[in-house]
C-alpha atoms as a PDB file:
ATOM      1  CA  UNK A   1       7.715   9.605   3.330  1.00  0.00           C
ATOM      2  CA  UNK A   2       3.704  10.023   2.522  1.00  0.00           C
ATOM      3  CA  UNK A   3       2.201  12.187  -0.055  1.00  0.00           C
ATOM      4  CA  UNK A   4      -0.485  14.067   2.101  1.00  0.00           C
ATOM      5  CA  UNK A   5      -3.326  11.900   0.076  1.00  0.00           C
ATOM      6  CA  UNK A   6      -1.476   8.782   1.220  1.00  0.00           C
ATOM      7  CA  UNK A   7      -1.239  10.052   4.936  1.00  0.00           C
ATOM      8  CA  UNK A   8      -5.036  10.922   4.709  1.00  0.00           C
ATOM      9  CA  UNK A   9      -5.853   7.564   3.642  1.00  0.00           C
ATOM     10  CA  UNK A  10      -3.411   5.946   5.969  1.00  0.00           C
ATOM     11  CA  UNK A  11      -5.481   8.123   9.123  1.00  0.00           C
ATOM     12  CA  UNK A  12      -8.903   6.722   7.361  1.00  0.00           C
ATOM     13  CA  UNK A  13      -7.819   3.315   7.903  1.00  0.00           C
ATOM     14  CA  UNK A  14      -6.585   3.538  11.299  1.00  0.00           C
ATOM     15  CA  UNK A  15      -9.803   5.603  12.023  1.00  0.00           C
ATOM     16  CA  UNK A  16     -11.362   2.635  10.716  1.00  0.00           C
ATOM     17  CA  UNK A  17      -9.443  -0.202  12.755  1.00  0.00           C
ATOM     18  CA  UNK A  18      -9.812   1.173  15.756  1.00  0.00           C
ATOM     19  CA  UNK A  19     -13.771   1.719  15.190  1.00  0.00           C
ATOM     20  CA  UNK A  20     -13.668  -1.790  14.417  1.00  0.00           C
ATOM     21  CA  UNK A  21     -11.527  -3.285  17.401  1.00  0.00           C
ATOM     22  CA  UNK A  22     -13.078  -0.860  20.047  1.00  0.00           C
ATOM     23  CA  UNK A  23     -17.005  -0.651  19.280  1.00  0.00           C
ATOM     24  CA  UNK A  24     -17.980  -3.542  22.138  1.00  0.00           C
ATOM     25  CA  UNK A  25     -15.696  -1.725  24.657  1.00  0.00           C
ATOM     26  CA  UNK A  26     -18.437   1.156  24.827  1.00  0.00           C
ATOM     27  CA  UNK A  27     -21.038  -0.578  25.917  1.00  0.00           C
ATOM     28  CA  UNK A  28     -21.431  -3.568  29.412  1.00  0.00           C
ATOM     29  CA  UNK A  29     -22.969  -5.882  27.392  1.00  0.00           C
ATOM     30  CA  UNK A  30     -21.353  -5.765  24.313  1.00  0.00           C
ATOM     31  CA  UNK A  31     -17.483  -5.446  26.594  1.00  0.00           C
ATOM     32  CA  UNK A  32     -18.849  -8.102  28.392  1.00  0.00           C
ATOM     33  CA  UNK A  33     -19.212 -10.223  24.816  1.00  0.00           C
ATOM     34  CA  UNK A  34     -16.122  -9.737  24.323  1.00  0.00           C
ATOM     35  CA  UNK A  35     -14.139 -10.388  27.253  1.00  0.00           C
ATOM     36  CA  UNK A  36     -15.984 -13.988  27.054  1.00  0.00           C
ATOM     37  CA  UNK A  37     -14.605 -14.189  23.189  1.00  0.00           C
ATOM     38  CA  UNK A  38     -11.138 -12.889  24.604  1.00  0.00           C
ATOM     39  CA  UNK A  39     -10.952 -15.054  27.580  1.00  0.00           C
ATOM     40  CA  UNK A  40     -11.393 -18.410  25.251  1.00  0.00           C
ATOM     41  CA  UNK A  41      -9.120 -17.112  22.847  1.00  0.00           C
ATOM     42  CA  UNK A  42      -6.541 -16.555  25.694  1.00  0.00           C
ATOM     43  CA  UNK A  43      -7.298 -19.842  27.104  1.00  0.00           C
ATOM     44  CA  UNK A  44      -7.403 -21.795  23.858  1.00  0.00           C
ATOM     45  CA  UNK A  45      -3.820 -20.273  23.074  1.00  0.00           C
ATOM     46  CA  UNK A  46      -2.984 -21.249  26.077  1.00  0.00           C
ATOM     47  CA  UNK A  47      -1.121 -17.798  26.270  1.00  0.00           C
ATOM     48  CA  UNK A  48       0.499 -17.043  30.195  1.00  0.00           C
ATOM     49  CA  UNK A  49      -0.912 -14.269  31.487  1.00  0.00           C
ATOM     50  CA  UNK A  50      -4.522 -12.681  33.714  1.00  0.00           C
ATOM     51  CA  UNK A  51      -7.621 -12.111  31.678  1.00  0.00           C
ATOM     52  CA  UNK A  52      -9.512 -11.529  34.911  1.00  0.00           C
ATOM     53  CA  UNK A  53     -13.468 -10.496  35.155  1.00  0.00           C
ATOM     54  CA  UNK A  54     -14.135  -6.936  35.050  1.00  0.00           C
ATOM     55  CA  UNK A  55     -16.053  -5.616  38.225  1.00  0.00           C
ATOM     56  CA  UNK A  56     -18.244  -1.851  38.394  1.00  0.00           C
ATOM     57  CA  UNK A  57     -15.373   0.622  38.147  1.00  0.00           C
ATOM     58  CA  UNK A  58     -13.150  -1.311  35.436  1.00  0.00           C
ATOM     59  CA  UNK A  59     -16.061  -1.675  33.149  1.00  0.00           C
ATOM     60  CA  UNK A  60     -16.813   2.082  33.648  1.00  0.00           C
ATOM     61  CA  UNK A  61     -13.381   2.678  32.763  1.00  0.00           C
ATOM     62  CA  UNK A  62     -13.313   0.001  29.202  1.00  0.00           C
ATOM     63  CA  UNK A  63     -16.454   1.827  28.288  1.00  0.00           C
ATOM     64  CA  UNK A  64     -15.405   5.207  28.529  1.00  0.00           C
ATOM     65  CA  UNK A  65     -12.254   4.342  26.607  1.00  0.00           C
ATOM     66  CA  UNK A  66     -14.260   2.955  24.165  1.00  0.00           C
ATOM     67  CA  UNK A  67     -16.692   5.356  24.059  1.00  0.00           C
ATOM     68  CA  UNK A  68     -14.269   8.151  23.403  1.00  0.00           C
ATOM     69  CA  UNK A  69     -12.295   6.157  20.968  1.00  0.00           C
ATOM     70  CA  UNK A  70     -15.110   5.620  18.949  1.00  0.00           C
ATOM     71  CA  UNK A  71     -15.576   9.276  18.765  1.00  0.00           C
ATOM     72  CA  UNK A  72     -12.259   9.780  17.917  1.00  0.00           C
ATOM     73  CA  UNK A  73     -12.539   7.756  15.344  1.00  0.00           C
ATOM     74  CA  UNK A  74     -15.116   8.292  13.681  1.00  0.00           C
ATOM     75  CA  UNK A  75     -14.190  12.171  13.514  1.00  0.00           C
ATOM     76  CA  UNK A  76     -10.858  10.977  11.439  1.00  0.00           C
ATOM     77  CA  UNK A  77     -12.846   8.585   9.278  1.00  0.00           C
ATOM     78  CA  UNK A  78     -15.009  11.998   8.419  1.00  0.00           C
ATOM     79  CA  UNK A  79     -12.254  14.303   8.392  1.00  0.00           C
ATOM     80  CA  UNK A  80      -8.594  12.746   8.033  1.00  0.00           C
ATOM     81  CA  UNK A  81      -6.641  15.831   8.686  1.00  0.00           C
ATOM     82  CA  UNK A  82      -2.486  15.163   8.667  1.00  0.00           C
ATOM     83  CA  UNK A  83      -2.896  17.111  12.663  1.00  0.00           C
ATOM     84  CA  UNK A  84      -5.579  14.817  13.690  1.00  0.00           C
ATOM     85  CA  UNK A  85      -2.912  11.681  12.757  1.00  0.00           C
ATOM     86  CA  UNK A  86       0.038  13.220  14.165  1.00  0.00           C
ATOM     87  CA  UNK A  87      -2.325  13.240  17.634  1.00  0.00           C
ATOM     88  CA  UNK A  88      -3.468   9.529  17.258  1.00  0.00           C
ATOM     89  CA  UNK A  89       0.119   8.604  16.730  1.00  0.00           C
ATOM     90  CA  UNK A  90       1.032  10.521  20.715  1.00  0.00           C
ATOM     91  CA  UNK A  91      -2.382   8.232  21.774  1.00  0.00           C
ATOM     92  CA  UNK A  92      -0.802   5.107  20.242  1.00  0.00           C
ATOM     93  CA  UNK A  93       2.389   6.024  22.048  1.00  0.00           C
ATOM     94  CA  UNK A  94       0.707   6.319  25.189  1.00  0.00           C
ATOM     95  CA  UNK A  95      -1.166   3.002  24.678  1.00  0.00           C
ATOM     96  CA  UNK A  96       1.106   1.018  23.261  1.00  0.00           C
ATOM     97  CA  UNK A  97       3.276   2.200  27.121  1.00  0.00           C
ATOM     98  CA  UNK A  98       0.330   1.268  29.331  1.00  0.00           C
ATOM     99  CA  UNK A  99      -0.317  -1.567  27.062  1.00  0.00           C
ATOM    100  CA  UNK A 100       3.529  -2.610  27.661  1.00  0.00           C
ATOM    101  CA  UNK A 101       3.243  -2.013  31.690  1.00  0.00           C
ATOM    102  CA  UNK A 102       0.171  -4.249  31.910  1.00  0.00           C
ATOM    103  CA  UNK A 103       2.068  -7.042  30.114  1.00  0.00           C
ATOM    104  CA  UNK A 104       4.766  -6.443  32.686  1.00  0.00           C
ATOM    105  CA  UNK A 105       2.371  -6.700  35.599  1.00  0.00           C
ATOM    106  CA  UNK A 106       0.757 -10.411  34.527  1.00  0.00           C
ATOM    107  CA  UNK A 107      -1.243  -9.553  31.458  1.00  0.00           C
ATOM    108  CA  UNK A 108      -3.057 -11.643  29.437  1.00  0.00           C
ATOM    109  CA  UNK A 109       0.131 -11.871  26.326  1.00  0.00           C
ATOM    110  CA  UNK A 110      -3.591 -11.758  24.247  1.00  0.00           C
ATOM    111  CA  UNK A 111      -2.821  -7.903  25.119  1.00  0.00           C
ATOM    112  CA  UNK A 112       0.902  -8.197  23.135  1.00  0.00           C
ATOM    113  CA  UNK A 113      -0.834  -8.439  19.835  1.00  0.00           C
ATOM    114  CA  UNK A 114      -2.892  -5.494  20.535  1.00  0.00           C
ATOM    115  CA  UNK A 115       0.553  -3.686  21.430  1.00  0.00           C
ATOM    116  CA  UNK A 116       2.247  -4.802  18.421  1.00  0.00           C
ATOM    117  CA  UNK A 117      -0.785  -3.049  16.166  1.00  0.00           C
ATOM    118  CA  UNK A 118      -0.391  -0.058  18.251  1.00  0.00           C
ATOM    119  CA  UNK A 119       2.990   0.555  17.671  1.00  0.00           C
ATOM    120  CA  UNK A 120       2.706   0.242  13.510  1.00  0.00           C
ATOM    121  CA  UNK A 121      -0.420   2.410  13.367  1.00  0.00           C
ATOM    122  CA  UNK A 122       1.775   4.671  15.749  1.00  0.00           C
ATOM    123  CA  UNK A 123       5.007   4.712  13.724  1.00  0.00           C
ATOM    124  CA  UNK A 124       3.318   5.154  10.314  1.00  0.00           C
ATOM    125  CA  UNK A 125       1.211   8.190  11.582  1.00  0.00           C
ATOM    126  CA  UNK A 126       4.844   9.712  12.827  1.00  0.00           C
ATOM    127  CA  UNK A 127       6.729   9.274   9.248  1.00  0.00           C
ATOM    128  CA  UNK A 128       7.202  12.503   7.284  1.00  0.00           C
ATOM    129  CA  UNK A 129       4.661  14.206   5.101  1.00  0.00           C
ATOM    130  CA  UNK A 130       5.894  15.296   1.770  1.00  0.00           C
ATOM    131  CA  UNK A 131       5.464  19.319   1.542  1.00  0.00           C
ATOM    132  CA  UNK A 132       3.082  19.454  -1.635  1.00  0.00           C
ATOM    133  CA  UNK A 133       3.981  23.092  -1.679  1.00  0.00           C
ATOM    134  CA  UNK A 134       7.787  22.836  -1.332  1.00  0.00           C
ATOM    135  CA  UNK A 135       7.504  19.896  -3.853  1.00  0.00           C
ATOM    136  CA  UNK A 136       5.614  22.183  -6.565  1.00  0.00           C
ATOM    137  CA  UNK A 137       7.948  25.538  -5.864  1.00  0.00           C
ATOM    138  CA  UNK A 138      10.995  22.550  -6.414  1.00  0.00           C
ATOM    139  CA  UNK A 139       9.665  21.476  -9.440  1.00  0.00           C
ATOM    140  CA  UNK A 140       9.072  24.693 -10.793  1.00  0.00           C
ATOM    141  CA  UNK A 141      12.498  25.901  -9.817  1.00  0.00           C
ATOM    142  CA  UNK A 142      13.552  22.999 -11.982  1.00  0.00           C
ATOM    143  CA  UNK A 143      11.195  23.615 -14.882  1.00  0.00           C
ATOM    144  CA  UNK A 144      12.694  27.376 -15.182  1.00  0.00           C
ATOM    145  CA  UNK A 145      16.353  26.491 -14.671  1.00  0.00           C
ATOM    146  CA  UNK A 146      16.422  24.059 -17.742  1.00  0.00           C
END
C-alpha cells in the first residue's frame, strides 16, 4: 500500500520514464533515429521477430502517440495527482495488450521488454493508496481510547 506522497512520487517517475522513452517518437526524424538504434539492437540480439521500416501513415501514427504521451507526461511530472495515476495505469493496461498482440503477430521480441516495463509501471499505479484521513481519524480514535 502507498502513502499518497509515495504514490505522487511513484506517478513523477513514471511521468518521467515515459518522457524519456517516448520523446523521439514525436517527431520523423528523431522516430526515424531511433528505429535505426532499435533495428541494430534487435539485430545485434539477434532477437526473432519484424522491426520493419515505417512508411507515411505508421510514422503519423508513432508520432502522434508520442506526441500525446509526451503531453501526458509532462502534465503528471507538473502535477502528480493519485487520479491522473490511476488513468496511466488503464493506458498501461491497454498498451501493455496491444503491445502483447503485436508480439503475437511477429514482433520484434525488442517490443517484450517494453511490455514487461508497462506492466510494473501499470501494477504499481493500481496498488492501494493509504486514506491519510481514515489513517489520522484511526489514530486519533486510538489516542482517546487509551
Amino acid at each position: 500500500m502507498w502513502t499518497p506522497a509515495q504514490y505522487r512520487r511513484l506517478v513523477r517517475a513514471s511521468a518521467a520514464y515515459d518522457l524519456v522513452v517516448t520523446a523521439a517518437f514525436a517527431t520523423p526524424w528523431s522516430f526515424a533515429l531511433l528505429h535505426t538504434a532499435l533495428t541494430a539492437l534487435a539485430t545485434a540480439l539477434a532477437l526473432p521477430g519484424e522491426f520493419p521500416a515505417f512508411s507515411a501513415v505508421p510514422m503519423l501514427m508513432a508520432n502522434l502517440l508520442g506526441s500525446i504521451v509526451c503531453v501526458w507526461s509532462v502534465l503528471r511530472l507538473r502535477d502528480p495527482q493519485q487520479q491522473f495515476g490511476r488513468y496511466d495505469a488503464v493506458a498501461r493496461g491497454l498498451f501493455a495488450l496491444w503491445q502483447a498482440y503485436a508480439l503475437l503477430q511477429g514482433a520484434s521480441w525488442l517490443v517484450a521488454g517494453f511490455l514487461v516495463v508497462e506492466l510494473a509501471w501499470g501494477i504499481a499505479q493500481a496498488l492501494p493508496v493509504r486514506d491519510e484521513l481514515a489513517l489520522a481519524d484511526t489514530r486519533e480514535l486510538a489516542g482517546t481510547a487509551g
